[in-house]
Protein backbone atom coordinates (compact mmCIF):
# COMPACT_ATOMS: atom_id res chain seq x y z
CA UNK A 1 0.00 0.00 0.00
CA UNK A 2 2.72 2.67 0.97
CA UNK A 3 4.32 1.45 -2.44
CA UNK A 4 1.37 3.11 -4.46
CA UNK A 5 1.86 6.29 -2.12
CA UNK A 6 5.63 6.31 -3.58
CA UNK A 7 4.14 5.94 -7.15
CA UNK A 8 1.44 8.60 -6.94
CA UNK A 9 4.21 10.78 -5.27
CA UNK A 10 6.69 9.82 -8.12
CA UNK A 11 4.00 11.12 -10.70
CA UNK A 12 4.05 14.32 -8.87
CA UNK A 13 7.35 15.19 -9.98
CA UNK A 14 7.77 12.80 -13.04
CA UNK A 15 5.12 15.60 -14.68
CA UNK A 16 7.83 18.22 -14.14
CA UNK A 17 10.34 16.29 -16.65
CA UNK A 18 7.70 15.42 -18.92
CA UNK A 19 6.75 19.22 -19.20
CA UNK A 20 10.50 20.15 -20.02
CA UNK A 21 10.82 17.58 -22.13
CA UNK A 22 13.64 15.60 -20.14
CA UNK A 23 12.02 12.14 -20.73
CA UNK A 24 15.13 10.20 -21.28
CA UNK A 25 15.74 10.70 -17.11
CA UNK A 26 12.34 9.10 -16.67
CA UNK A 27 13.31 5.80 -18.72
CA UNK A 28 16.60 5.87 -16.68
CA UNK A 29 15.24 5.89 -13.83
CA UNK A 30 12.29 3.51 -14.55
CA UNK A 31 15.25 1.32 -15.08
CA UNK A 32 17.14 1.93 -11.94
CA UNK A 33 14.22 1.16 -9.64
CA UNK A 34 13.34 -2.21 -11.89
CA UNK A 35 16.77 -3.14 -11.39
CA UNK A 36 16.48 -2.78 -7.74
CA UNK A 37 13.43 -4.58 -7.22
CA UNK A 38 14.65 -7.58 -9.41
CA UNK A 39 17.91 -8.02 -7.35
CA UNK A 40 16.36 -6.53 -3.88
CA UNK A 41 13.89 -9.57 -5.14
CA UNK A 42 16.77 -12.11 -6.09
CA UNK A 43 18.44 -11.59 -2.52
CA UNK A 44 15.25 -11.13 0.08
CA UNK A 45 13.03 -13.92 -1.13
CA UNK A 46 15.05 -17.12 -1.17
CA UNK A 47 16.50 -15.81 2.40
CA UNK A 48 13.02 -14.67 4.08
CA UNK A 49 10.13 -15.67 1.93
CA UNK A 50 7.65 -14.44 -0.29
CA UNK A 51 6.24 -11.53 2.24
CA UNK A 52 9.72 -9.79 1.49
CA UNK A 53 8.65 -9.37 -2.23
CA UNK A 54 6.09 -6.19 -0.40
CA UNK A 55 9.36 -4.53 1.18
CA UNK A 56 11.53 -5.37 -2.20
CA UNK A 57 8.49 -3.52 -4.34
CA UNK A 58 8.21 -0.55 -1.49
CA UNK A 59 11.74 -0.08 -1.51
CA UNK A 60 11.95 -0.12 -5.41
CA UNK A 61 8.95 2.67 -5.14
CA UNK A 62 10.56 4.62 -3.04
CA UNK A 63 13.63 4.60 -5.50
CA UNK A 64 11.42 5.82 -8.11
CA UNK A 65 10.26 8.98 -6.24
CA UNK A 66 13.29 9.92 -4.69
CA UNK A 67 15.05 9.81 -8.12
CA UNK A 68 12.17 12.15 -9.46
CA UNK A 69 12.49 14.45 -6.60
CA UNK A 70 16.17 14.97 -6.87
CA UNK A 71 15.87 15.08 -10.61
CA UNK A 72 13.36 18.45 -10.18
CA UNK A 73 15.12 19.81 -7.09
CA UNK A 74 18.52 19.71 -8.17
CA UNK A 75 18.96 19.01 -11.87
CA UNK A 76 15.92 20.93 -13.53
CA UNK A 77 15.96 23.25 -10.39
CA UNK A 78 12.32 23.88 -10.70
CA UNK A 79 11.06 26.56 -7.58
CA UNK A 80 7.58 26.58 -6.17
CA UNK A 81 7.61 22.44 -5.58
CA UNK A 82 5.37 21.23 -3.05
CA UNK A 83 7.60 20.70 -0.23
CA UNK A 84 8.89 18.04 0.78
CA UNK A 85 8.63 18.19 4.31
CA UNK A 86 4.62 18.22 3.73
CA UNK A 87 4.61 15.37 2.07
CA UNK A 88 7.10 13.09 4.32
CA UNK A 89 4.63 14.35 7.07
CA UNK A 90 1.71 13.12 5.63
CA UNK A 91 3.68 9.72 4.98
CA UNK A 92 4.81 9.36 8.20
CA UNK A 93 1.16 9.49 9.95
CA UNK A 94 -0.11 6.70 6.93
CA UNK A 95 2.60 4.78 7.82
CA UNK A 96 2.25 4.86 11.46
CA UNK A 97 -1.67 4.39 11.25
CA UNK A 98 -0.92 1.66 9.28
CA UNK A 99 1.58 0.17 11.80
CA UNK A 100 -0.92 0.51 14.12
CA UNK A 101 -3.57 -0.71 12.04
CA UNK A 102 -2.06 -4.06 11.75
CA UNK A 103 -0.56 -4.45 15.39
CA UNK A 104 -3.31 -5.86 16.50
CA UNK A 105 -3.34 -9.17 14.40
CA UNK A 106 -0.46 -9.88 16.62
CA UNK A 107 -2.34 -8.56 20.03
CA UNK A 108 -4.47 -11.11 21.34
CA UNK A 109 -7.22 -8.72 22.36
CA UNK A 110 -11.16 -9.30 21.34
CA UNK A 111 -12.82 -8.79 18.12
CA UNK A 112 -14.55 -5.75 19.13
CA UNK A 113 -11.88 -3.65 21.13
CA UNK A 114 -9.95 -4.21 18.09
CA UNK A 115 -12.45 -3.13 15.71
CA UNK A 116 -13.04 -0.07 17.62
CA UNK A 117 -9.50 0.87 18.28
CA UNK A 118 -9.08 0.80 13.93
CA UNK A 119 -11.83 3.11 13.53
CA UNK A 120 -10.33 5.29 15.96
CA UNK A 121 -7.36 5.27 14.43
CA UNK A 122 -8.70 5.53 10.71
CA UNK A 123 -10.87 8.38 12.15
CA UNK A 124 -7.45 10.18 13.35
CA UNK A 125 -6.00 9.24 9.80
CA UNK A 126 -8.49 11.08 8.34
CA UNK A 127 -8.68 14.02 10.82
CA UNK A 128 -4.82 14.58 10.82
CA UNK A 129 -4.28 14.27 6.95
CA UNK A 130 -6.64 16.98 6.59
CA UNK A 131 -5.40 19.28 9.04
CA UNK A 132 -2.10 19.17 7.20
């Protein structure tokens, strides 16, 4: 899931080098992050298993954007980008509510209480994206 947050973000600043025409840096680094998921792929899934391939793909994803980004900060030097501080802040609380979220297949705690507690915290997901 945070891997498609990655890719939306990537779009965000792909859009800059598509608009300046500097296309050839979005094949190269296409390439880059498929090269890193293939070998973070070759090496993590015969050693841990198949559940690795999720952290191989989020990695890769996050390759992707932070390519883009320093491609439109510092090689295009494009002003007025949304910052990035805003947007690792917004990551941070999806990944933590998401942490949270699935803590408590692990807790032994009832059905309900458990329930509850995600709505809460989806609630405060919602609440706290917004505010930001």
């Amino acid at each position: 899931m945070l891997g498609y947050v990655f890719i939306f973000l990537y779009t965000l600043y792909a859009n800059y080098a598509f608009y300046y025409k500097k296309v050839w840096l979005i094949t190269l680094f296409t390439v880059i992050s498929g090269i890193a998921s293939v070998t973070l792929n070759y090496i993590l899934i015969p050693k841990y298993g198949y559940k690795f391939a999720s952290i191989s793909a989020l990695i890769s994803c996050f390759t992707l954007f932070s390519l883009h980004y320093i491609n439109v900060r510092y090689l295009l030097k494009i002003k007025g980008l949304i910052p990035l501080g805003n947007i690792l802040k917004k990551i941070t609380i999806i990944f933590l509510s998401v942490a949270l979220f699935y803590t408590f297949d692990f807790i032994q705690i009832g059905f309900v209480i458990a329930f509850g507690i995600r709505i809460i915290a989806g609630l405060s997901l919602i609440y706290l994206l917004f505010k930001l």
